[in-house]
N, C-alpha and C. Protein backbone atom coordinates (compact mmCIF):
# COMPACT_ATOMS: atom_id res chain seq x y z
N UNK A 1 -9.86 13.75 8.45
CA UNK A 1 -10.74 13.02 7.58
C UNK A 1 -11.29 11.81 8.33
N UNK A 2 -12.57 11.68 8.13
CA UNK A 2 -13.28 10.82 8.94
C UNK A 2 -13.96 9.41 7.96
N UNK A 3 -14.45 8.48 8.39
CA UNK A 3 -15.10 7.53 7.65
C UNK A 3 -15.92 7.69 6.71
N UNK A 4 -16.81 8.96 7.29
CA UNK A 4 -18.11 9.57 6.45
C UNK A 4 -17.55 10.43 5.70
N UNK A 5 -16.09 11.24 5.59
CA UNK A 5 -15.61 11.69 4.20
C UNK A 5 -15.59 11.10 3.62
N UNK A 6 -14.82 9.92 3.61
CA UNK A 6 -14.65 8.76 2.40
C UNK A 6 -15.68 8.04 2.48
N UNK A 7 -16.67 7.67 2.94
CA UNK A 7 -17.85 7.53 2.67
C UNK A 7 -18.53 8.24 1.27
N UNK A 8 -18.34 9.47 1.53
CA UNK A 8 -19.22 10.99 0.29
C UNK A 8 -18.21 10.51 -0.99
N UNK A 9 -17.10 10.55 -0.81
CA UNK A 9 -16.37 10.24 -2.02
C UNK A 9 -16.48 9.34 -2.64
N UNK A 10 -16.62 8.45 -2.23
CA UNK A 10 -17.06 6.97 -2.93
C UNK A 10 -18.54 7.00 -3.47
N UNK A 11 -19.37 7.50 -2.91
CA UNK A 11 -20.67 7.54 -3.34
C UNK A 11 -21.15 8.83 -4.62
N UNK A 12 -19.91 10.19 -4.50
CA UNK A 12 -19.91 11.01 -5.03
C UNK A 12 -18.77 10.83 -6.13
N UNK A 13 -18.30 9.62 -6.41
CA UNK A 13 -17.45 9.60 -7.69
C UNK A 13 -16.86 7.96 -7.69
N UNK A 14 -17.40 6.93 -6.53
CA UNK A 14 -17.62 5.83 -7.14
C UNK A 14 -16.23 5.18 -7.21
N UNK A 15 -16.10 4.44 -7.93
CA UNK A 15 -15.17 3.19 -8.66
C UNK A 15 -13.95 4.37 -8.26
N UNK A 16 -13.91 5.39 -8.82
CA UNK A 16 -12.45 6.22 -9.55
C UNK A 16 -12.11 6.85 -8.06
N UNK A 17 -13.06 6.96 -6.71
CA UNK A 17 -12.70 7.44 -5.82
C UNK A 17 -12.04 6.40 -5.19
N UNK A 18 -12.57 5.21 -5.51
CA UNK A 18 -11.32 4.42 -4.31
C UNK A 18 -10.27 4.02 -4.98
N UNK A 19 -10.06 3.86 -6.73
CA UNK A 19 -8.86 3.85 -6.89
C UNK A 19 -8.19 5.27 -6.37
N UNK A 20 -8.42 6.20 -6.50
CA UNK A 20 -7.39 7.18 -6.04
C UNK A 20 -6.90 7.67 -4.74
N UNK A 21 -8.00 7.40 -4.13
CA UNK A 21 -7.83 6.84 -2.16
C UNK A 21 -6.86 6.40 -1.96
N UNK A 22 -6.55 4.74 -2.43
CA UNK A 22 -6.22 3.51 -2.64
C UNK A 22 -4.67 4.06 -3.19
N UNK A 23 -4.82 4.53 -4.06
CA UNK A 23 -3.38 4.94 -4.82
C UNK A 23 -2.77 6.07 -3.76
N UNK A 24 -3.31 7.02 -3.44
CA UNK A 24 -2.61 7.95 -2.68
C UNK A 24 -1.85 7.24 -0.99
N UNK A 25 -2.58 6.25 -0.42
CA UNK A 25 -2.55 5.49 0.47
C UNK A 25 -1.23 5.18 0.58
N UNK A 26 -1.20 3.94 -0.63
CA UNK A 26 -0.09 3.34 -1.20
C UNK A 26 1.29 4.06 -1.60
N UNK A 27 0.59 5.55 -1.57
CA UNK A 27 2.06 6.23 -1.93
C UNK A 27 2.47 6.98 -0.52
N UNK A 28 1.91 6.29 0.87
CA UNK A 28 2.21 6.94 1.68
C UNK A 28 1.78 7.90 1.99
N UNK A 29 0.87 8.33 1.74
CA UNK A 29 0.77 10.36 2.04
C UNK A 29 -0.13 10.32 2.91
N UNK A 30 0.39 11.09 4.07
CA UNK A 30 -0.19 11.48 5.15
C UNK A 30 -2.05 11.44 4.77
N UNK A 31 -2.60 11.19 5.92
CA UNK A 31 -3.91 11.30 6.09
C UNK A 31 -5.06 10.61 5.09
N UNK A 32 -4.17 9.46 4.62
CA UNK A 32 -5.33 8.48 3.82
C UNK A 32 -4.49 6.97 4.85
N UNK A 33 -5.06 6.68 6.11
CA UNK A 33 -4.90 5.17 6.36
C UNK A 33 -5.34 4.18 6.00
N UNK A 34 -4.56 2.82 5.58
CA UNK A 34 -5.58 1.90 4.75
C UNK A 34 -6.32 1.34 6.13
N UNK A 35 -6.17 1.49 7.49
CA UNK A 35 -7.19 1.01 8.44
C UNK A 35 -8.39 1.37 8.19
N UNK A 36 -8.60 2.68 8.07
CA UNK A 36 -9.96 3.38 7.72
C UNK A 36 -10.39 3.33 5.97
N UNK A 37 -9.23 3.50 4.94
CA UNK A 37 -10.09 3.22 3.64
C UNK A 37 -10.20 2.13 3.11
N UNK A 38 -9.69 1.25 3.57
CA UNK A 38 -10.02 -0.58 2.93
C UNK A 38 -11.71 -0.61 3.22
N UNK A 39 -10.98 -0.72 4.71
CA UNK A 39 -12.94 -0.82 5.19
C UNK A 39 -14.28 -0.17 4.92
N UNK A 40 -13.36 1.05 4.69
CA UNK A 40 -14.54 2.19 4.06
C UNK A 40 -15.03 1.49 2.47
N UNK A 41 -13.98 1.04 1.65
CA UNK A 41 -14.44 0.41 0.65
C UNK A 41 -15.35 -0.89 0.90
N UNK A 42 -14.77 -1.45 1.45
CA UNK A 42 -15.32 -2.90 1.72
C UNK A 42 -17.08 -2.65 2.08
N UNK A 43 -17.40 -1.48 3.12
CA UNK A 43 -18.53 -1.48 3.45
C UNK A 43 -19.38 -0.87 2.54
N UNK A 44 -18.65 -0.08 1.75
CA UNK A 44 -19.42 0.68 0.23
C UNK A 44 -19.86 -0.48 -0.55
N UNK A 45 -19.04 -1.56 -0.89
CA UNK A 45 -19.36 -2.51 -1.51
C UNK A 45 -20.18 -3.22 -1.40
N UNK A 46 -20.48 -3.20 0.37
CA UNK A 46 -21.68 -4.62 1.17
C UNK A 46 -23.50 -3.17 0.68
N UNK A 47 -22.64 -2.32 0.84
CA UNK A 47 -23.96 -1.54 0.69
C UNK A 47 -24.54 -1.31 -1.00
N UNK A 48 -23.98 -1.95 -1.68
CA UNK A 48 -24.29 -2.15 -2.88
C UNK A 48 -23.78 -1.29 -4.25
N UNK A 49 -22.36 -0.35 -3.90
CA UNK A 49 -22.00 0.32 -4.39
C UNK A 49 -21.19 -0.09 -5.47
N UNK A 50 -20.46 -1.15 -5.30
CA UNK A 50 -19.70 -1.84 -6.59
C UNK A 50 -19.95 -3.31 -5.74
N UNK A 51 -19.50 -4.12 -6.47
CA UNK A 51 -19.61 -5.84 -6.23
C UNK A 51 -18.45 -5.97 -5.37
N UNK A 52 -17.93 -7.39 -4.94
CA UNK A 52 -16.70 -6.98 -4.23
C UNK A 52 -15.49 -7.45 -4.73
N UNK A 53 -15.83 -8.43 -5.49
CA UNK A 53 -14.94 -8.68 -6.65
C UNK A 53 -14.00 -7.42 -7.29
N UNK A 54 -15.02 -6.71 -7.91
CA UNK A 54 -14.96 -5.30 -8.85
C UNK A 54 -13.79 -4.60 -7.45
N UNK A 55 -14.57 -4.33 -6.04
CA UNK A 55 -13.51 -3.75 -5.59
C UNK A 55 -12.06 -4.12 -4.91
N UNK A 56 -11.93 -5.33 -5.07
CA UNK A 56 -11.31 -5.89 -4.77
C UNK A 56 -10.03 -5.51 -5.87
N UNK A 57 -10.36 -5.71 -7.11
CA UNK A 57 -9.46 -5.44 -8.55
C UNK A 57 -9.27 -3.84 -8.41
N UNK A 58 -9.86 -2.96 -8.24
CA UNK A 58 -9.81 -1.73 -8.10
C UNK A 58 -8.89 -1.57 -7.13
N UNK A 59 -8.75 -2.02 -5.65
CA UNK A 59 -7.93 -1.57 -4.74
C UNK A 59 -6.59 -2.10 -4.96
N UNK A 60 -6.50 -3.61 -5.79
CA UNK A 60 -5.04 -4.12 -6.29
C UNK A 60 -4.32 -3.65 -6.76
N UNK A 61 -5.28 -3.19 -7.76
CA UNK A 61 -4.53 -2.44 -8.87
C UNK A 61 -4.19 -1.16 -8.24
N UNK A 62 -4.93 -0.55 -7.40
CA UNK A 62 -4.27 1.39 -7.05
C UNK A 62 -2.87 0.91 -6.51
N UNK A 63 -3.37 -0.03 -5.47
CA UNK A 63 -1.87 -0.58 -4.38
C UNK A 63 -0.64 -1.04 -5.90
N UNK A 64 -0.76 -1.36 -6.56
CA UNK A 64 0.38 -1.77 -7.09
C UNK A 64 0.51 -0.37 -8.15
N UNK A 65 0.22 -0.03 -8.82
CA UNK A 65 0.34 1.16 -9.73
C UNK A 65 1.00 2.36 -8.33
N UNK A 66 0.58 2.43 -6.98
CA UNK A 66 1.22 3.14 -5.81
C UNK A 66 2.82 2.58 -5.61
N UNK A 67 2.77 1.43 -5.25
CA UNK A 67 3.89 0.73 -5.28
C UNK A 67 4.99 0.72 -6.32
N UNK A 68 4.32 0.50 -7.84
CA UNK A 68 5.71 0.90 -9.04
C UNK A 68 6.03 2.36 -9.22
N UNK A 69 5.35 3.03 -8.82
CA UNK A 69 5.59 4.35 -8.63
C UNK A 69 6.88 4.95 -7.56
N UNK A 70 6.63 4.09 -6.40
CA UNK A 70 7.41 3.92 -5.56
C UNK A 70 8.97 3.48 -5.91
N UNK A 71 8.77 2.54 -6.15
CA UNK A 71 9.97 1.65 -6.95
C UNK A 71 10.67 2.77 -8.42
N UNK A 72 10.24 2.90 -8.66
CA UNK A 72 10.53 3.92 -10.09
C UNK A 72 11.22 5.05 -9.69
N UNK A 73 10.90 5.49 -8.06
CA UNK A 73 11.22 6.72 -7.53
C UNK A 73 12.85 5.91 -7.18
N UNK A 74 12.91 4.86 -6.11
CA UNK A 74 13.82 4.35 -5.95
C UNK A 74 14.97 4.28 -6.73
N UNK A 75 14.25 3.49 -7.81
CA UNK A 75 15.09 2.73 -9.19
C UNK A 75 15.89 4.20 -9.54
N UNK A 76 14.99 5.19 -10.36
CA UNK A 76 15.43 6.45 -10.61
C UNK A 76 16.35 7.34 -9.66
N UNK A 77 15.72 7.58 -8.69
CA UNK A 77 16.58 8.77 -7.80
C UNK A 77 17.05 7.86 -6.11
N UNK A 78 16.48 6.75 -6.24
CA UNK A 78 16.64 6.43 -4.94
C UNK A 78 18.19 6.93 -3.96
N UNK A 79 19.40 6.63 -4.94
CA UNK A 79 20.74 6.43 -4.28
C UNK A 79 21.15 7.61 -4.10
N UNK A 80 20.60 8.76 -4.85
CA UNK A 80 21.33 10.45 -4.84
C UNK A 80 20.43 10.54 -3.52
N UNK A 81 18.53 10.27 -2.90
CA UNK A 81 18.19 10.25 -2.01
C UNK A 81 18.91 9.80 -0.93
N UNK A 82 19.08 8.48 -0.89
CA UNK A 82 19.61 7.19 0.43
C UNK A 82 20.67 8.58 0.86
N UNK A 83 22.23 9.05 0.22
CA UNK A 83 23.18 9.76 0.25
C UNK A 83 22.98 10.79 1.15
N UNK A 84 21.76 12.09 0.62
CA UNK A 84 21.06 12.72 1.20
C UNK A 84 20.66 12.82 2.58
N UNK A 85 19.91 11.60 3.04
CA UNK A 85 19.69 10.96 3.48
C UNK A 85 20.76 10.30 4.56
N UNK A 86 21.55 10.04 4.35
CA UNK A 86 22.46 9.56 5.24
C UNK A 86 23.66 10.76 5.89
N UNK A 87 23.59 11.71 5.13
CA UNK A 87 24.20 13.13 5.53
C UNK A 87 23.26 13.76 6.78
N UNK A 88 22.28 13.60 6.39
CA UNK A 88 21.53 14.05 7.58
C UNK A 88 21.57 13.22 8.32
N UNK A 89 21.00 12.02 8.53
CA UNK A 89 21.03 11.08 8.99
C UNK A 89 21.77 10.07 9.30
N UNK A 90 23.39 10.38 9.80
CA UNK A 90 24.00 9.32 9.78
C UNK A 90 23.75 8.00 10.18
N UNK A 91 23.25 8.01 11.42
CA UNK A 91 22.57 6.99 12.70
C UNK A 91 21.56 5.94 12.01
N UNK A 92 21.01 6.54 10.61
CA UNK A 92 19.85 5.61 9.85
C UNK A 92 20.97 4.64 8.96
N UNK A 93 21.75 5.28 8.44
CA UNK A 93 22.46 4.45 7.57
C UNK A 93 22.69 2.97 7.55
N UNK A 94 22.94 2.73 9.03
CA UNK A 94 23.36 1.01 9.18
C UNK A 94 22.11 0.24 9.21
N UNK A 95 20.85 0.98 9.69
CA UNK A 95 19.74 0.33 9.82
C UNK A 95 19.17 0.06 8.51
N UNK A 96 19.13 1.33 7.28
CA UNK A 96 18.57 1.27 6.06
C UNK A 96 19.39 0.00 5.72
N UNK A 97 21.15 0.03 4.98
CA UNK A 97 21.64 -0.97 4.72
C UNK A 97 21.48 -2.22 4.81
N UNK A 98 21.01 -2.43 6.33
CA UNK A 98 20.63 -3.66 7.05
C UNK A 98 19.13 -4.45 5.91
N UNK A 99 18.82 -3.48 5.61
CA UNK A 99 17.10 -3.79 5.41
C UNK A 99 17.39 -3.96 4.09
N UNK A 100 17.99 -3.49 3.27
CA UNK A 100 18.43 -3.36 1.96
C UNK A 100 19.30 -4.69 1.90
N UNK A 101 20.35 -5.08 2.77
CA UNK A 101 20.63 -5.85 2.93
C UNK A 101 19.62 -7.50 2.52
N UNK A 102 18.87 -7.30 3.47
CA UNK A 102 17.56 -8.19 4.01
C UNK A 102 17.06 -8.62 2.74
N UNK A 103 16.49 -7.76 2.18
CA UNK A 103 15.34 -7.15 0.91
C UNK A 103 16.48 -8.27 0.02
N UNK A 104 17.93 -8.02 -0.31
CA UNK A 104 18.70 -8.65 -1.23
C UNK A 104 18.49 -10.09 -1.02
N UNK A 105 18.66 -10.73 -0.03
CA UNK A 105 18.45 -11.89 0.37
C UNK A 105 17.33 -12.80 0.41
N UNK A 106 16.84 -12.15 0.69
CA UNK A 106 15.38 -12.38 0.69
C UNK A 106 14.31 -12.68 -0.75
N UNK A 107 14.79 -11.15 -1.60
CA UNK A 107 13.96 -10.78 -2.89
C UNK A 107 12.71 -11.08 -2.51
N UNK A 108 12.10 -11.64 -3.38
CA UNK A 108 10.99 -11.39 -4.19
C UNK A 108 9.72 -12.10 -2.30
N UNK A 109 10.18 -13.21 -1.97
CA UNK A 109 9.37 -13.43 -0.43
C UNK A 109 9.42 -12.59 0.22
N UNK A 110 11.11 -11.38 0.75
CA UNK A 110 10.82 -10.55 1.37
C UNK A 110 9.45 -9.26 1.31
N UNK A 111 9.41 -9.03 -0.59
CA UNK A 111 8.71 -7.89 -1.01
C UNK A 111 7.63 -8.81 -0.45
N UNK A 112 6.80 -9.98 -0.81
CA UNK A 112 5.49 -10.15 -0.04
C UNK A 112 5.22 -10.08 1.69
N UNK A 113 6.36 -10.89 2.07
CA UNK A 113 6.28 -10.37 3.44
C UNK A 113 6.21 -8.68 3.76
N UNK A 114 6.81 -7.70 3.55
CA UNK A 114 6.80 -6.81 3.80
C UNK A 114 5.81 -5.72 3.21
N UNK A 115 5.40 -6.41 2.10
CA UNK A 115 3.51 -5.89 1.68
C UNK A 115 2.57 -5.81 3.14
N UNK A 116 2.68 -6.99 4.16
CA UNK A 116 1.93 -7.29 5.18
C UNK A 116 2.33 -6.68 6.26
N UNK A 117 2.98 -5.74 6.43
CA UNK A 117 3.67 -4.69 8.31
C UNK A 117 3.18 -3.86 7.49
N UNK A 118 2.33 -3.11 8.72
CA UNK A 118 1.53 -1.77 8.02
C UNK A 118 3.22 -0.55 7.94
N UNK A 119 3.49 -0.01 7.52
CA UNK A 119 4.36 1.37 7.39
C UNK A 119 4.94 0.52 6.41
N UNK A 120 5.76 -0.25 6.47
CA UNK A 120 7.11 -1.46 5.97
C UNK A 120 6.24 -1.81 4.50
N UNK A 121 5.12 -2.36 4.20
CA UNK A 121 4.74 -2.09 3.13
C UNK A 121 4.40 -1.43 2.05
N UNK A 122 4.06 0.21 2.09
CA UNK A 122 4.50 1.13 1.79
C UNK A 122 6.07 1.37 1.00
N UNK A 123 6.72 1.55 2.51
CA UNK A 123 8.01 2.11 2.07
C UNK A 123 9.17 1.20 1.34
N UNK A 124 8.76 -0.21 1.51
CA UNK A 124 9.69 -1.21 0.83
C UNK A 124 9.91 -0.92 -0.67
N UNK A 125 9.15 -0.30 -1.25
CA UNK A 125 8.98 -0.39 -2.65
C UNK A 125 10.54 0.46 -2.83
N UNK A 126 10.77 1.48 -2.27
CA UNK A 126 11.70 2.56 -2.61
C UNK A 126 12.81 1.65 -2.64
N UNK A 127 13.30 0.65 -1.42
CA UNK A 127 14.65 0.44 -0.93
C UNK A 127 14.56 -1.24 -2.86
N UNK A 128 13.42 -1.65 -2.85
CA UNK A 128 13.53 -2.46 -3.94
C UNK A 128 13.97 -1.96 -4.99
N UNK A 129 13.51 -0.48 -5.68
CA UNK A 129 14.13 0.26 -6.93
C UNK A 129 15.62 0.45 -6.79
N UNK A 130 16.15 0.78 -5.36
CA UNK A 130 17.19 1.06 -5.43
C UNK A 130 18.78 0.25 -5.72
N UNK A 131 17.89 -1.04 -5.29
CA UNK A 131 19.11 -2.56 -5.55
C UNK A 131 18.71 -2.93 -7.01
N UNK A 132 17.26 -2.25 -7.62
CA UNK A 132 16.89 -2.81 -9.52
C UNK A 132 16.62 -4.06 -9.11
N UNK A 133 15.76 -4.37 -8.58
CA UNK A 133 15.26 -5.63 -8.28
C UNK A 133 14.16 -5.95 -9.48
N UNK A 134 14.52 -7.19 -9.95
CA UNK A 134 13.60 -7.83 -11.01
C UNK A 134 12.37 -7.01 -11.01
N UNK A 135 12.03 -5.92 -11.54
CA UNK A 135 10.71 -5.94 -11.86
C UNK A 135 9.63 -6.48 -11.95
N UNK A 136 9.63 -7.55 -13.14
CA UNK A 136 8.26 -8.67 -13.00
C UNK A 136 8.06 -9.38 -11.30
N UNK A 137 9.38 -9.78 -10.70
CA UNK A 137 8.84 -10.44 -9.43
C UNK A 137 8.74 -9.22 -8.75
N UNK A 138 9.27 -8.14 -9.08
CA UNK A 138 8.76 -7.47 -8.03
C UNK A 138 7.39 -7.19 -7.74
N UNK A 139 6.69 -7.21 -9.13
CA UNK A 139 5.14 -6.83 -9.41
C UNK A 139 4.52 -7.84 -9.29
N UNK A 140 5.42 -9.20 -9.33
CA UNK A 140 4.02 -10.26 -8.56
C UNK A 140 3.82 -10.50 -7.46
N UNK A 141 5.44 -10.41 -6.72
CA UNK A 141 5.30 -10.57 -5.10
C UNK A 141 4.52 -9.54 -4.65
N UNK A 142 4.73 -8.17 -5.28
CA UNK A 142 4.07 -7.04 -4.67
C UNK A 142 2.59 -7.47 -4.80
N UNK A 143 2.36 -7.77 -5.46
CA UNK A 143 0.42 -7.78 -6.26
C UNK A 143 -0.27 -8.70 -5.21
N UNK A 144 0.51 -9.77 -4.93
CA UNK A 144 0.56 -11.08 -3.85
C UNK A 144 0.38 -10.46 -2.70
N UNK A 145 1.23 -9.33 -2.27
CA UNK A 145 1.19 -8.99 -1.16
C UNK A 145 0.21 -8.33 -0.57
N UNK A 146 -0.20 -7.58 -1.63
CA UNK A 146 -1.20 -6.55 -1.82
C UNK A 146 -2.48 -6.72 -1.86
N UNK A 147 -2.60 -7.65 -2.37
CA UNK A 147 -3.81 -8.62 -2.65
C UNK A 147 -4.23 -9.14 -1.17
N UNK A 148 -3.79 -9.88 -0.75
CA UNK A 148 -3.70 -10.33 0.68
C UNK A 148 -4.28 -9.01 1.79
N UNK A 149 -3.39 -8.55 2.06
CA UNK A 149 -3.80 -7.33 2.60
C UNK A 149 -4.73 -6.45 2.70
N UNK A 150 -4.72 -6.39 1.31
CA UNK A 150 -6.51 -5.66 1.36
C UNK A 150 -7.76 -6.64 0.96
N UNK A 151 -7.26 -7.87 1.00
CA UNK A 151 -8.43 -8.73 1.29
C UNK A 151 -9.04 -8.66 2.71
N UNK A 152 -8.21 -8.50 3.46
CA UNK A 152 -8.14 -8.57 5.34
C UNK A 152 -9.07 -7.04 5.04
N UNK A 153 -8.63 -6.10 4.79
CA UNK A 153 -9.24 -4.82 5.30
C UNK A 153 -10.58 -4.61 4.88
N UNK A 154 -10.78 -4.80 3.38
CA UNK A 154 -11.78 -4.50 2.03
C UNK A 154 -12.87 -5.87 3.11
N UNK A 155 -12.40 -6.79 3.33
CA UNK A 155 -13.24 -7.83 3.67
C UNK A 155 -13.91 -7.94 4.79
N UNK A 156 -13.34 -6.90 5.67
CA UNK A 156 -13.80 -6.39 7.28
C UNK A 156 -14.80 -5.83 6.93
N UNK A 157 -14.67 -4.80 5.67
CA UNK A 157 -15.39 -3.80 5.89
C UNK A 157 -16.92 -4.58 5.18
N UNK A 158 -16.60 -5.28 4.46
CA UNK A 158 -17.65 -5.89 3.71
C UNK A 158 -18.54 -6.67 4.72
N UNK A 159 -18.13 -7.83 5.36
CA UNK A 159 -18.47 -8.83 5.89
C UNK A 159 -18.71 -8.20 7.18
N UNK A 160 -18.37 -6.96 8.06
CA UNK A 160 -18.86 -6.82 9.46
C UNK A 160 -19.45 -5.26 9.25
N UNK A 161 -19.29 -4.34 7.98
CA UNK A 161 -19.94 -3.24 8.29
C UNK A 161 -19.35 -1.85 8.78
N UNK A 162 -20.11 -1.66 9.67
CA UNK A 162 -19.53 -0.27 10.10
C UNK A 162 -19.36 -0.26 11.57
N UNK A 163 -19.42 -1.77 11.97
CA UNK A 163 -18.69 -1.98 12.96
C UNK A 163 -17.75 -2.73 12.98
N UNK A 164 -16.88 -3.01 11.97
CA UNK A 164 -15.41 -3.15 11.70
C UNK A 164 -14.54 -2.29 12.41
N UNK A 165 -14.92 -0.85 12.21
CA UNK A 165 -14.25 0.41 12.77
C UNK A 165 -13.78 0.38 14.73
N UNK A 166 -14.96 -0.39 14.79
CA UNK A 166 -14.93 -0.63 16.42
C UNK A 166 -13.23 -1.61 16.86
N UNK A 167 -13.72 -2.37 15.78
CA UNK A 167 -12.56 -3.72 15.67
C UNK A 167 -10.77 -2.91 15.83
N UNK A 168 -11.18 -2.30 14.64
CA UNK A 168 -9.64 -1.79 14.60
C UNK A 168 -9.07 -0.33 14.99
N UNK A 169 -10.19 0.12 15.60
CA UNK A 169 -9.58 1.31 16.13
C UNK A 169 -9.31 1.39 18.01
């Protein structure tokens, strides 16, 4: 998938294509990078496709509705996973712990910090469900984090175009 796919999608279904971009992103799944779809939004927006405000709220919201999803998976099944997970994986165990560890200490600053490392933002959400971390802070640090983040990307794409792409690839 290239720029000019998500290009067609956005122009061929608008507002509801980059929330679901945006959401699938956020849930990790292979072959939607937010390097390429922030910007892809951002430059849809400079080209007059939504305001940037508008997309700005659109991409928050997918990233966090991606993220409690995440967390929910955690919260719910995370520990029968981690287990799983560590059967196969013995060698991960001390490292996950470590981070889980971290995440405890840390709370609610760690979840914003870790909104901002591209992979680590993503996947933090899971190891947060699994300790039942405050919810509400989890959803503001997350939103905070999130927010931030795709201000940087959404804002490349807005403010430099379609030679943003040059920038970050």
């Amino acid at each position: 998938m290239d720029v000019q796919y998500f290009m067609n999608l956005m122009a061929d279904y608008g507002a509801i294509a980059i929330f679901v971009i945006v959401l699938l992103e956020y849930l990790n799944l292979p072959g939607f990078p937010a390097g390429v779809i922030m910007p892809v939004a951002g430059i849809w927006a400079s080209r007059g496709g939504l305001n940037f405000f508008l997309t700005m709220v659109i991409t928050v919201a997918a990233g966090l509705v991606g993220s409690i999803l995440l967390y929910g998976l955690g919260r719910g099944g995370g520990e029968i996973f981690l287990k799983r997970y560590y059967k196969r994986f013995p060698k991960a165990q001390e490292v996950v712990e470590k981070k889980i560890d971290w995440l405890q200490r840390r709370g609610s600053v760690g979840i914003f910090v870790s909104k901002l490392i591209p992979a680590v933002r993503t996947l933090i959400s899971i190891p947060a469900g699994v300790m039942k971390m405050n919810f509400v802070n989890y959803c503001i640090s997350s939103a905070l984090g999130i927010f931030l983040w795709n201000l940087v990307f959404v804002g490349a794409g807005y403010v430099f175009g379609d030679a943003v792409f040059s920038m970050f690839s």
